[in-house]
C-alpha atoms as a PDB file:
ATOM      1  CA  UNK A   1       6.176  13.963  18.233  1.00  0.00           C
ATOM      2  CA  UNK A   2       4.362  16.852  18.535  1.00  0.00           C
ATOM      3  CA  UNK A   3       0.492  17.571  17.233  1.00  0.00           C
ATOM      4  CA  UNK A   4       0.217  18.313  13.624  1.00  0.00           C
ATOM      5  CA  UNK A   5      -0.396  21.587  13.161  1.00  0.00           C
ATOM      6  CA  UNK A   6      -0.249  21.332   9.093  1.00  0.00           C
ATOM      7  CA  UNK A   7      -3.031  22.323   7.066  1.00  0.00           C
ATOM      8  CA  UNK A   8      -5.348  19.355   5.707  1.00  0.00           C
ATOM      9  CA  UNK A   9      -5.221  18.259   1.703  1.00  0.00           C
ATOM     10  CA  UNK A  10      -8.083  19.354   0.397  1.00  0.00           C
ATOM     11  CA  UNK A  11     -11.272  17.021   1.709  1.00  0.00           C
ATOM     12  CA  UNK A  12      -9.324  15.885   4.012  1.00  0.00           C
ATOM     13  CA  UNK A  13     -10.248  17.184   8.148  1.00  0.00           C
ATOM     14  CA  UNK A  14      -7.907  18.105  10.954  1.00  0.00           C
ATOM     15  CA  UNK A  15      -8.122  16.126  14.447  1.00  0.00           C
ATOM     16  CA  UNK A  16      -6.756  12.877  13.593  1.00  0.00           C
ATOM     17  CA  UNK A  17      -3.112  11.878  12.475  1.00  0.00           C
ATOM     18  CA  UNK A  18      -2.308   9.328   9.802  1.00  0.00           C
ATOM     19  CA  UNK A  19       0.527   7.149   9.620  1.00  0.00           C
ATOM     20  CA  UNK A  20       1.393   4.695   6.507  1.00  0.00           C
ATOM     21  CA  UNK A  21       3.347   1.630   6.843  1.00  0.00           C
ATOM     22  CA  UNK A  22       5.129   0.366   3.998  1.00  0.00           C
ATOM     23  CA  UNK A  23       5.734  -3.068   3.798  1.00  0.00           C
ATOM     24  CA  UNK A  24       8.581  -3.492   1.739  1.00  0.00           C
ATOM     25  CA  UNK A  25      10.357  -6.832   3.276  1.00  0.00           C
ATOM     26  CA  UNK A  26       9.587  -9.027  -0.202  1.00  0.00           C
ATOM     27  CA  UNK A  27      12.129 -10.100  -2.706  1.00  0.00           C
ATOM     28  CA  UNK A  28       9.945  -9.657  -6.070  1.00  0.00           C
ATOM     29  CA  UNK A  29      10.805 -13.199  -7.013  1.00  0.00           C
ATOM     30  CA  UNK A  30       8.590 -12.672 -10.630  1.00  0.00           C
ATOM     31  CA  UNK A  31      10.661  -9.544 -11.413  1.00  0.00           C
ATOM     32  CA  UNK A  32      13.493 -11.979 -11.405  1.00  0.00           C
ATOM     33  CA  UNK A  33      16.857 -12.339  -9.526  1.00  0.00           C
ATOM     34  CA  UNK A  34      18.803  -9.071  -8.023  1.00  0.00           C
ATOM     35  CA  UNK A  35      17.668  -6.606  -5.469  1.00  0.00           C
ATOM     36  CA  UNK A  36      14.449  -6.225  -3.424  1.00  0.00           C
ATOM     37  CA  UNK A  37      11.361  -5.686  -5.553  1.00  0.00           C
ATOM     38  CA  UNK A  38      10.970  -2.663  -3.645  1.00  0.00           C
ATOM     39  CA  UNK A  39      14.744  -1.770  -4.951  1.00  0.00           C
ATOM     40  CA  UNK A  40      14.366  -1.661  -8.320  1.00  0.00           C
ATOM     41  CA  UNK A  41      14.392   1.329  -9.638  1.00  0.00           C
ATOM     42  CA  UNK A  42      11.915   3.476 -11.913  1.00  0.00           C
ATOM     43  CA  UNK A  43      13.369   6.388 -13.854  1.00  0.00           C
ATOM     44  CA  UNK A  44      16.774   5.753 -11.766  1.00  0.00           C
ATOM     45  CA  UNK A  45      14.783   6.279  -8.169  1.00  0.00           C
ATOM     46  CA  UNK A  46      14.207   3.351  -6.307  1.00  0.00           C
ATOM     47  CA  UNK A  47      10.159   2.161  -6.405  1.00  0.00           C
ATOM     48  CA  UNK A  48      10.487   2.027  -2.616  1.00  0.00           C
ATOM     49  CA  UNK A  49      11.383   5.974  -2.722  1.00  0.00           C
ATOM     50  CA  UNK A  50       8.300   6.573  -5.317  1.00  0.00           C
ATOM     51  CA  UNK A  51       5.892   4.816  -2.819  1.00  0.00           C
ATOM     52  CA  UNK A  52       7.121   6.671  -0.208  1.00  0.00           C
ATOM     53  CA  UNK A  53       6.854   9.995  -1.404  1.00  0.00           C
ATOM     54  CA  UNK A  54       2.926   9.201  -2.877  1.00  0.00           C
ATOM     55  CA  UNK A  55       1.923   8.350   0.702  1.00  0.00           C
ATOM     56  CA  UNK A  56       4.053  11.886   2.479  1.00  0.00           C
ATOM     57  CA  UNK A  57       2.226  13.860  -0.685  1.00  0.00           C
ATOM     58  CA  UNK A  58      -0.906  13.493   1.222  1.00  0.00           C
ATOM     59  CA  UNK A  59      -0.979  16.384   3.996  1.00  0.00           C
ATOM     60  CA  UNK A  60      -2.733  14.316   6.318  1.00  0.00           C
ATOM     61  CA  UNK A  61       0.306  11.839   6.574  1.00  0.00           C
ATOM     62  CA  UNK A  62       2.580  12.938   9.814  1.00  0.00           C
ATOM     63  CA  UNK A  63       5.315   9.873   9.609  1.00  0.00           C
ATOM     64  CA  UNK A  64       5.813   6.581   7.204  1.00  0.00           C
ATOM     65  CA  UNK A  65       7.141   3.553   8.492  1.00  0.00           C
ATOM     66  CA  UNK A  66       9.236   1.111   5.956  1.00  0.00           C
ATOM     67  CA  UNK A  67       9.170  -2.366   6.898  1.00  0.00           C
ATOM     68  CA  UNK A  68      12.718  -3.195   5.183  1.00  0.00           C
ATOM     69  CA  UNK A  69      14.407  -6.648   4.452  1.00  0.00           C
ATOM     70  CA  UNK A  70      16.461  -7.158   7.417  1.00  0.00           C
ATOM     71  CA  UNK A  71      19.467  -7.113   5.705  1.00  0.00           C
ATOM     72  CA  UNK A  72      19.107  -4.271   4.146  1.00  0.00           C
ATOM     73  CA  UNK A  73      17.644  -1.201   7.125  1.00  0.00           C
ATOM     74  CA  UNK A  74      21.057   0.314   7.099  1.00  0.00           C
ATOM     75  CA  UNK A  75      20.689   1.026   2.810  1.00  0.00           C
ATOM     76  CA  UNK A  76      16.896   1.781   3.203  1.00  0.00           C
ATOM     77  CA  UNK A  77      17.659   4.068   5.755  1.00  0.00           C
ATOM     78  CA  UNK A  78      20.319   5.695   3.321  1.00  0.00           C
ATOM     79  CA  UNK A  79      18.125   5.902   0.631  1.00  0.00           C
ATOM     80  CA  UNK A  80      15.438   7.823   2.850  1.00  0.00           C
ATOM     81  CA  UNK A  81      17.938  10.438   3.694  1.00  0.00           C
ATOM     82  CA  UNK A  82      19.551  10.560  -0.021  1.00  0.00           C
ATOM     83  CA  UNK A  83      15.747  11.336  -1.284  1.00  0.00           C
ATOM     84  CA  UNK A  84      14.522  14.158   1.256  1.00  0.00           C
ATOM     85  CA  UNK A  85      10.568  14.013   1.961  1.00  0.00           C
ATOM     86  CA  UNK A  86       8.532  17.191   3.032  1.00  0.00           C
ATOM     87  CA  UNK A  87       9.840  18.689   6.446  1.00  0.00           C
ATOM     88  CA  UNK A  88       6.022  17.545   7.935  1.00  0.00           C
ATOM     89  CA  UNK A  89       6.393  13.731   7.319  1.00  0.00           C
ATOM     90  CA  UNK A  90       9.044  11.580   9.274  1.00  0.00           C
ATOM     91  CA  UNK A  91       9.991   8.272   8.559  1.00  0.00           C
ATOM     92  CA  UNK A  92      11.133   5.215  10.630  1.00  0.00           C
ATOM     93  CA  UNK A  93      12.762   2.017   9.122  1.00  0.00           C
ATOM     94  CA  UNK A  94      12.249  -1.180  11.070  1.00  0.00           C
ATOM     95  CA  UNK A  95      13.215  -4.480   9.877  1.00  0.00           C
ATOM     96  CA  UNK A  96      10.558  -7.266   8.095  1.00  0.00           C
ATOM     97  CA  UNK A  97       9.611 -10.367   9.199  1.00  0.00           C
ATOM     98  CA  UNK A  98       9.092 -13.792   6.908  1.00  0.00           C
ATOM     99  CA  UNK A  99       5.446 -12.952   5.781  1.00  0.00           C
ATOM    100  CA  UNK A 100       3.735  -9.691   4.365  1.00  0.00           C
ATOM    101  CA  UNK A 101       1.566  -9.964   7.413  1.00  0.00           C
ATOM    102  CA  UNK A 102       4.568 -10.408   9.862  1.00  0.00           C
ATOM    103  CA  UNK A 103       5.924  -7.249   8.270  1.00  0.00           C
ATOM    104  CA  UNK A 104       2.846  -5.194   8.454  1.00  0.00           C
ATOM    105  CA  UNK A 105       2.534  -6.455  12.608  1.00  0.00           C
ATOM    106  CA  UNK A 106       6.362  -5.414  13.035  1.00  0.00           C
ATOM    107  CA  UNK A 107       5.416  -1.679  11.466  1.00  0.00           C
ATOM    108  CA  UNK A 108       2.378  -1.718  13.566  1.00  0.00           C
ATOM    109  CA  UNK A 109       4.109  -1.913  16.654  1.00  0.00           C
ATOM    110  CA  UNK A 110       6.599   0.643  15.568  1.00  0.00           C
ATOM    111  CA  UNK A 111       4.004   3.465  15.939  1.00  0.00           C
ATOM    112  CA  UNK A 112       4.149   5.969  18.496  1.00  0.00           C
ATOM    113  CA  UNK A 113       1.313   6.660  20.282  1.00  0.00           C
ATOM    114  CA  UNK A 114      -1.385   9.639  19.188  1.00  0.00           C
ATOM    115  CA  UNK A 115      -1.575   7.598  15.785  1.00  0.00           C
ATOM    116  CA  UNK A 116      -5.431   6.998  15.031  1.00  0.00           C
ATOM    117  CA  UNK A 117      -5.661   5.982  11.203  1.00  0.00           C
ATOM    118  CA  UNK A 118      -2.814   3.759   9.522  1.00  0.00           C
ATOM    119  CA  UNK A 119      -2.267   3.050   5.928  1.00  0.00           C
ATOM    120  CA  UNK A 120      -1.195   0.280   4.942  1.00  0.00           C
ATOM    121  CA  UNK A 121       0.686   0.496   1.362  1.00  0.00           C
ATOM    122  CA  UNK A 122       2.447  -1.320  -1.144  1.00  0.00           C
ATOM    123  CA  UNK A 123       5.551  -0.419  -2.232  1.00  0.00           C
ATOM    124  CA  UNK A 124       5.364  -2.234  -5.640  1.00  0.00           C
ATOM    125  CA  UNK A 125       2.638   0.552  -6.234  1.00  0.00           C
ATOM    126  CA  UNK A 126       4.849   3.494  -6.607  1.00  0.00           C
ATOM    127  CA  UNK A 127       2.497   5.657  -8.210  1.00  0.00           C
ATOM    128  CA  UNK A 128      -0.193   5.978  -6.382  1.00  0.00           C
ATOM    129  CA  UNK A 129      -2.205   9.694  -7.109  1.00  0.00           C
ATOM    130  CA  UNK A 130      -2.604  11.930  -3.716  1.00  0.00           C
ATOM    131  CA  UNK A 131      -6.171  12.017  -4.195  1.00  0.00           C
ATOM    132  CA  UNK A 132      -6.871   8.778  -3.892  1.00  0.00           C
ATOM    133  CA  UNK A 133      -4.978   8.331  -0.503  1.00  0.00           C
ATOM    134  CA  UNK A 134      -6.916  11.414   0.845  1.00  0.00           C
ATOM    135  CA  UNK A 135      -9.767   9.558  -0.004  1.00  0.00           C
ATOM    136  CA  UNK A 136      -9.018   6.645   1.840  1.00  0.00           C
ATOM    137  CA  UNK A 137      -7.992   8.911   4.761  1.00  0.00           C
ATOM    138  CA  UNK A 138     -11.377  10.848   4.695  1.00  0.00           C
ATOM    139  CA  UNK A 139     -13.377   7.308   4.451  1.00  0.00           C
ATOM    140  CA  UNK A 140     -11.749   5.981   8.004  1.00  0.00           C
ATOM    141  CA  UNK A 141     -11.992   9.455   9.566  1.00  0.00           C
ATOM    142  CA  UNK A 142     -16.048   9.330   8.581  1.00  0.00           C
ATOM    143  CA  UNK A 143     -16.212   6.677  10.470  1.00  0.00           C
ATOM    144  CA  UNK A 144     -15.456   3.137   8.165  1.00  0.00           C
ATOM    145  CA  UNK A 145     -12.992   0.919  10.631  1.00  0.00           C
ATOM    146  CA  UNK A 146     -11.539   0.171   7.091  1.00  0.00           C
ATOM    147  CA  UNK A 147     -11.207   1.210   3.824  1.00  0.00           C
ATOM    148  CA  UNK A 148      -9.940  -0.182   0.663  1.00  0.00           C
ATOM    149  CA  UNK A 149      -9.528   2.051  -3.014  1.00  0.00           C
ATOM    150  CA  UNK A 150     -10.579  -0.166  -5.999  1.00  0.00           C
ATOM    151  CA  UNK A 151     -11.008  -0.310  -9.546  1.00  0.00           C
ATOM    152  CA  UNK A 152     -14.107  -2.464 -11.454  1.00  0.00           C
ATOM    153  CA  UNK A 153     -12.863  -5.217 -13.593  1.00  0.00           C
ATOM    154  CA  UNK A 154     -12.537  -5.039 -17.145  1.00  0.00           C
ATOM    155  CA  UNK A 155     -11.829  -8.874 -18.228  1.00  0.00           C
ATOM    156  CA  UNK A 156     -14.860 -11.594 -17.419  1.00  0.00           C
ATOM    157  CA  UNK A 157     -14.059 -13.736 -14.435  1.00  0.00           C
ATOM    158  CA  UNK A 158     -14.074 -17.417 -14.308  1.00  0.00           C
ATOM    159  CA  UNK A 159     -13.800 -19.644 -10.713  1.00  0.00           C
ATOM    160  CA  UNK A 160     -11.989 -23.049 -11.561  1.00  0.00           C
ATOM    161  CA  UNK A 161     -11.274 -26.266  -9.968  1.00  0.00           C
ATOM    162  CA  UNK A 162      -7.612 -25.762  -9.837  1.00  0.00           C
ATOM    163  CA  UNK A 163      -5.427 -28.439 -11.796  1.00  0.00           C
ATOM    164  CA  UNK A 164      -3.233 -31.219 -10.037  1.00  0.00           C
ATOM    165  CA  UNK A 165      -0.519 -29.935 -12.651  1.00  0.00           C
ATOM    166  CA  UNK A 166       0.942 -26.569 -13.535  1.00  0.00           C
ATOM    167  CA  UNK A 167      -0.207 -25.513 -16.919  1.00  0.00           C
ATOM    168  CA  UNK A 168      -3.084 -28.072 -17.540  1.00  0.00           C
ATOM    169  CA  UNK A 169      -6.691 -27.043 -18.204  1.00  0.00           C
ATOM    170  CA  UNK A 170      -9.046 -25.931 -15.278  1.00  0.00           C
ATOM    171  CA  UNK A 171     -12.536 -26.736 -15.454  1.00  0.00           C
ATOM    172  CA  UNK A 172     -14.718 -23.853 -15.151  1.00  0.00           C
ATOM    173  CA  UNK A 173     -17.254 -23.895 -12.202  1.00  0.00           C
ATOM    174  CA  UNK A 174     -18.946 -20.416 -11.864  1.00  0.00           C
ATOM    175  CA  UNK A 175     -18.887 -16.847 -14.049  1.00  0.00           C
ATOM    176  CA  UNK A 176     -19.448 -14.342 -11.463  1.00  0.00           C
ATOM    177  CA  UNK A 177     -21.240 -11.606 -11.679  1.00  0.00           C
ATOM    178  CA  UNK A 178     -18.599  -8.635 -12.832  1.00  0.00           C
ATOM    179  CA  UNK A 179     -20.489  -5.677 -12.079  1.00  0.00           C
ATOM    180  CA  UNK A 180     -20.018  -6.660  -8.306  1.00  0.00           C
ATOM    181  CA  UNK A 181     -16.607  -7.152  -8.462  1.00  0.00           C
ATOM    182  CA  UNK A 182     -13.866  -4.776  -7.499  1.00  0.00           C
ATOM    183  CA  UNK A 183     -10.281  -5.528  -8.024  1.00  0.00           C
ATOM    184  CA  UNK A 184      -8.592  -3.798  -4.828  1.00  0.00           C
ATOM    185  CA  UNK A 185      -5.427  -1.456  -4.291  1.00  0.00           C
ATOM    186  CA  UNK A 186      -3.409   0.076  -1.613  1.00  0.00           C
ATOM    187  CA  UNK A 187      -3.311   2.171   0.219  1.00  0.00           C
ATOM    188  CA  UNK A 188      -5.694   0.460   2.331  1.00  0.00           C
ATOM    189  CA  UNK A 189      -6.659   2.849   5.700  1.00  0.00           C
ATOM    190  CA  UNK A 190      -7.858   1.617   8.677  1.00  0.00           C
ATOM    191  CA  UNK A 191      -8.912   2.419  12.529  1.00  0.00           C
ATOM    192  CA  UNK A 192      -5.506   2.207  14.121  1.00  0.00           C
ATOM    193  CA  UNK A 193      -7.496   0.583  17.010  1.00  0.00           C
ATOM    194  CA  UNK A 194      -9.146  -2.031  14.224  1.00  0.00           C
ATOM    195  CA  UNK A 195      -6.067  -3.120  12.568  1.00  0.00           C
ATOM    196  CA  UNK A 196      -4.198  -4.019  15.625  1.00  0.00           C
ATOM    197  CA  UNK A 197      -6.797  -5.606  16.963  1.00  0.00           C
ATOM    198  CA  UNK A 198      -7.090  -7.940  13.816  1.00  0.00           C
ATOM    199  CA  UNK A 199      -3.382  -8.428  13.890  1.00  0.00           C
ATOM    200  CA  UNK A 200      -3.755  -9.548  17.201  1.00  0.00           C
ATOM    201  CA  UNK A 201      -6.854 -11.773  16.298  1.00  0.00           C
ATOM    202  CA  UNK A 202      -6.311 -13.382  12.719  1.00  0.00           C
ATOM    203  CA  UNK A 203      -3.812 -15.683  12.765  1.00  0.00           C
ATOM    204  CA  UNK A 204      -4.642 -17.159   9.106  1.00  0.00           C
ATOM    205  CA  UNK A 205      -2.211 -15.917   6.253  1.00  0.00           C
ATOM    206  CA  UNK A 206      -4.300 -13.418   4.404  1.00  0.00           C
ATOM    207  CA  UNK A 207      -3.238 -11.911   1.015  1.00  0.00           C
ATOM    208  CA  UNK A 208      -4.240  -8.314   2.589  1.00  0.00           C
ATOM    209  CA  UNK A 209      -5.247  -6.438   5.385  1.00  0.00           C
ATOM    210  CA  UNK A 210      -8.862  -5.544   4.655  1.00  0.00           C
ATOM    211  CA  UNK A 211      -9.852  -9.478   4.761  1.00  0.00           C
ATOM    212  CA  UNK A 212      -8.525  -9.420   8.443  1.00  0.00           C
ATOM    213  CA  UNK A 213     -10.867  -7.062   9.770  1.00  0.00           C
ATOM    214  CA  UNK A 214     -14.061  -9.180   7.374  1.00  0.00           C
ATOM    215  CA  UNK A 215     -13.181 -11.617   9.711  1.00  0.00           C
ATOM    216  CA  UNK A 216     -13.515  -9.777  12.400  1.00  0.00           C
ATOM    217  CA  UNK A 217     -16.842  -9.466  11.310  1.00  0.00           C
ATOM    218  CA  UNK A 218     -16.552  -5.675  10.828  1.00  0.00           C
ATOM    219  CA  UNK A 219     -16.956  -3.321   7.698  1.00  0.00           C
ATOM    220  CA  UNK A 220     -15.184  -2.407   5.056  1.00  0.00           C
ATOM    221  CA  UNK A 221     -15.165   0.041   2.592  1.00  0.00           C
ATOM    222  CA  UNK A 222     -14.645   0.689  -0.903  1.00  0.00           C
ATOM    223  CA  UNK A 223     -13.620   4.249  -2.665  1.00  0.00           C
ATOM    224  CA  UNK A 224     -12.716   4.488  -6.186  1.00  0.00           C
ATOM    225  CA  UNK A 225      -9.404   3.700  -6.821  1.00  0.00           C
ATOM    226  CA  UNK A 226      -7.144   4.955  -9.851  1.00  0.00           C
ATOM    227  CA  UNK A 227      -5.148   2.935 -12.768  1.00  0.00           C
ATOM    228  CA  UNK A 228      -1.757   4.526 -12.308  1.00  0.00           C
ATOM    229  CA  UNK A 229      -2.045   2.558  -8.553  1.00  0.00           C
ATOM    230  CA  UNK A 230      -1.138  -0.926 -10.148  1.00  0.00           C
ATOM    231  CA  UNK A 231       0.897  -3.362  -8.720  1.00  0.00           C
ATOM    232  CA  UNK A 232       4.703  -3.581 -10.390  1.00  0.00           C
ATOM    233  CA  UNK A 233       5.041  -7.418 -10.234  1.00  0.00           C
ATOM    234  CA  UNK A 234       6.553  -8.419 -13.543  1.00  0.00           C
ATOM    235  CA  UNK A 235       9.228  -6.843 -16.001  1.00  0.00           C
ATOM    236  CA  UNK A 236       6.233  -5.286 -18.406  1.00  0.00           C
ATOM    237  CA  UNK A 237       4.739  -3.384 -15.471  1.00  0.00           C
ATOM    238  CA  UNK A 238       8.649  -1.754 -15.126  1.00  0.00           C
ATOM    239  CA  UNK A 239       7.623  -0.948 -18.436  1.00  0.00           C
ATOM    240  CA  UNK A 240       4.281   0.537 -18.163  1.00  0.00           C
ATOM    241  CA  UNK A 241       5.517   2.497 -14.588  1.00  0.00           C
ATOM    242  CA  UNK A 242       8.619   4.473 -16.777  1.00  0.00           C
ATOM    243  CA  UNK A 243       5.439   5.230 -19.303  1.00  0.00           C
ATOM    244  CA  UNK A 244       3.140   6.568 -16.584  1.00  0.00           C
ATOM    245  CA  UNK A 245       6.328   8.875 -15.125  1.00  0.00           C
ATOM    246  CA  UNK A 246       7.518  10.014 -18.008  1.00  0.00           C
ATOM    247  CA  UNK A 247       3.735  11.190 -19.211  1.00  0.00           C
ATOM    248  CA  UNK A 248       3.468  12.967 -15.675  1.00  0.00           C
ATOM    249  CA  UNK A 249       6.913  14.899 -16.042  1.00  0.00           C
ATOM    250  CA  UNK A 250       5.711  16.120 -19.662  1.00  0.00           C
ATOM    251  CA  UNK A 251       2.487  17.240 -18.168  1.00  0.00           C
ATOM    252  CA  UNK A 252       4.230  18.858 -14.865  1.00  0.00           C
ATOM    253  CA  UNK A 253       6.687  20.388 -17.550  1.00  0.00           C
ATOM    254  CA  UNK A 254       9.992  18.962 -15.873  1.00  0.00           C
END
């Protein structure tokens, strides 16, 4: 690949490239049986396709990498030439492994070099706004080895002593403090340099990528994140998605 000569978003500075890999390897097992979670479809377009297009919206993003169920590169593939993405961001499919954190290794070492800041998204968050991954981008390239978007919490927390059985009370054992909680989205961006070196280093299944570099005993990050960037995990969030597009095509006037 040559060097990027695009302009930058707005905010967002020339002199490093971006990548995002999208870890889409997951079968959605709460959304219930039938394709991929990242299959489904939203407004008749695949969420997969919707994630991938939020994360090439962002002028600082040169190429995405989808981390596919192995079965299925060869449809993923034909899906990412069916739904054409701007003529500055390229795309690679390379197959998933058994974990999230497998997958994210196996897109990882799919990058070509000259790469310097990766995202790392989810594809069950199609609808991610442009700003907000610009703002990730312009948090690692001023200098955070990782950054994560997040939202405060609304609801009142409560840490339990988790029940023997499935469904039977949980004694409460601490009320944390909600002001100081955050509940984190994707994309998360990171020091290309950072991330593999966690990958290489945490060997712990971790829920996401930020809490491999805490271990590392490095900083991270928070930006603001946005409420249209929520996770699509069960049928009602299908729901709430088709809301959220349809209110954006009345408001672009298509």
């Amino acid at each position: 690949m040559s060097d990027d000569p695009r302009p930058s978003s707005p905010g967002v500075r020339t002199g490093t490239r971006t990548a995002a890999v999208i870890p889409a390897a997951g079968r959605g097992v709460r959304l219930g049986p039938g394709a991929p979670k990242a299959l489904r479809t939203l407004n008749g377009t695949p969420m997969l396709i919707h994630a991938v297009h939020a994360m090439a919206a962002s002028r600082a993003v040169s190429l995405v990498v989808v981390v596919a169920p192995p079965d299925d590169t060869a449809e993923v593939k034909s899906l990412l030439d069916a739904h054409a993405l701007p003529e500055r961001t390229d795309f690679l499919v390379v197959p998933g492994g058994e974990s999230r954190q497998e997958s994210v290794k196996l897109g990882l070492d799919a990058l070509p070099p000259g790469i310097d800041i990766v995202l790392v998204h989810d594809a069950a968050r199609p609808l991610v706004p442009v700003d907000t991954v610009d703002a990730v981008i312009e948090a690692v390239r001023d200098g955070a080895p990782a950054v994560v978007p997040a939202l405060p919490l609304a609801d009142t927390v409560k840490q339990v002593e988790q029940a023997d059985t499935p469904g039977a009370p949980e004694p409460v054992v601490a009320t944390p403090e909600r002001s100081r909680l955050r509940a984190v989205q994707t994309p998360q961006g990171f020091d290309r340099d950072t991330l593999v070196r966690a990958h290489e280093s945490v060997t712990e299944n971790v829920t996401d990528d930020a809490s491999m570099v805490e271990q590392l005993g490095l900083r991270v990050v928070v930006v603001p994140g946005h409420e249209e960037a929520f996770k699509v995990t069960r049928p009602l969030d299908l729901v709430l998605a088709e809301a959220v597009l349809a209110r954006r095509r009345l408001n672009d006037g298509f």
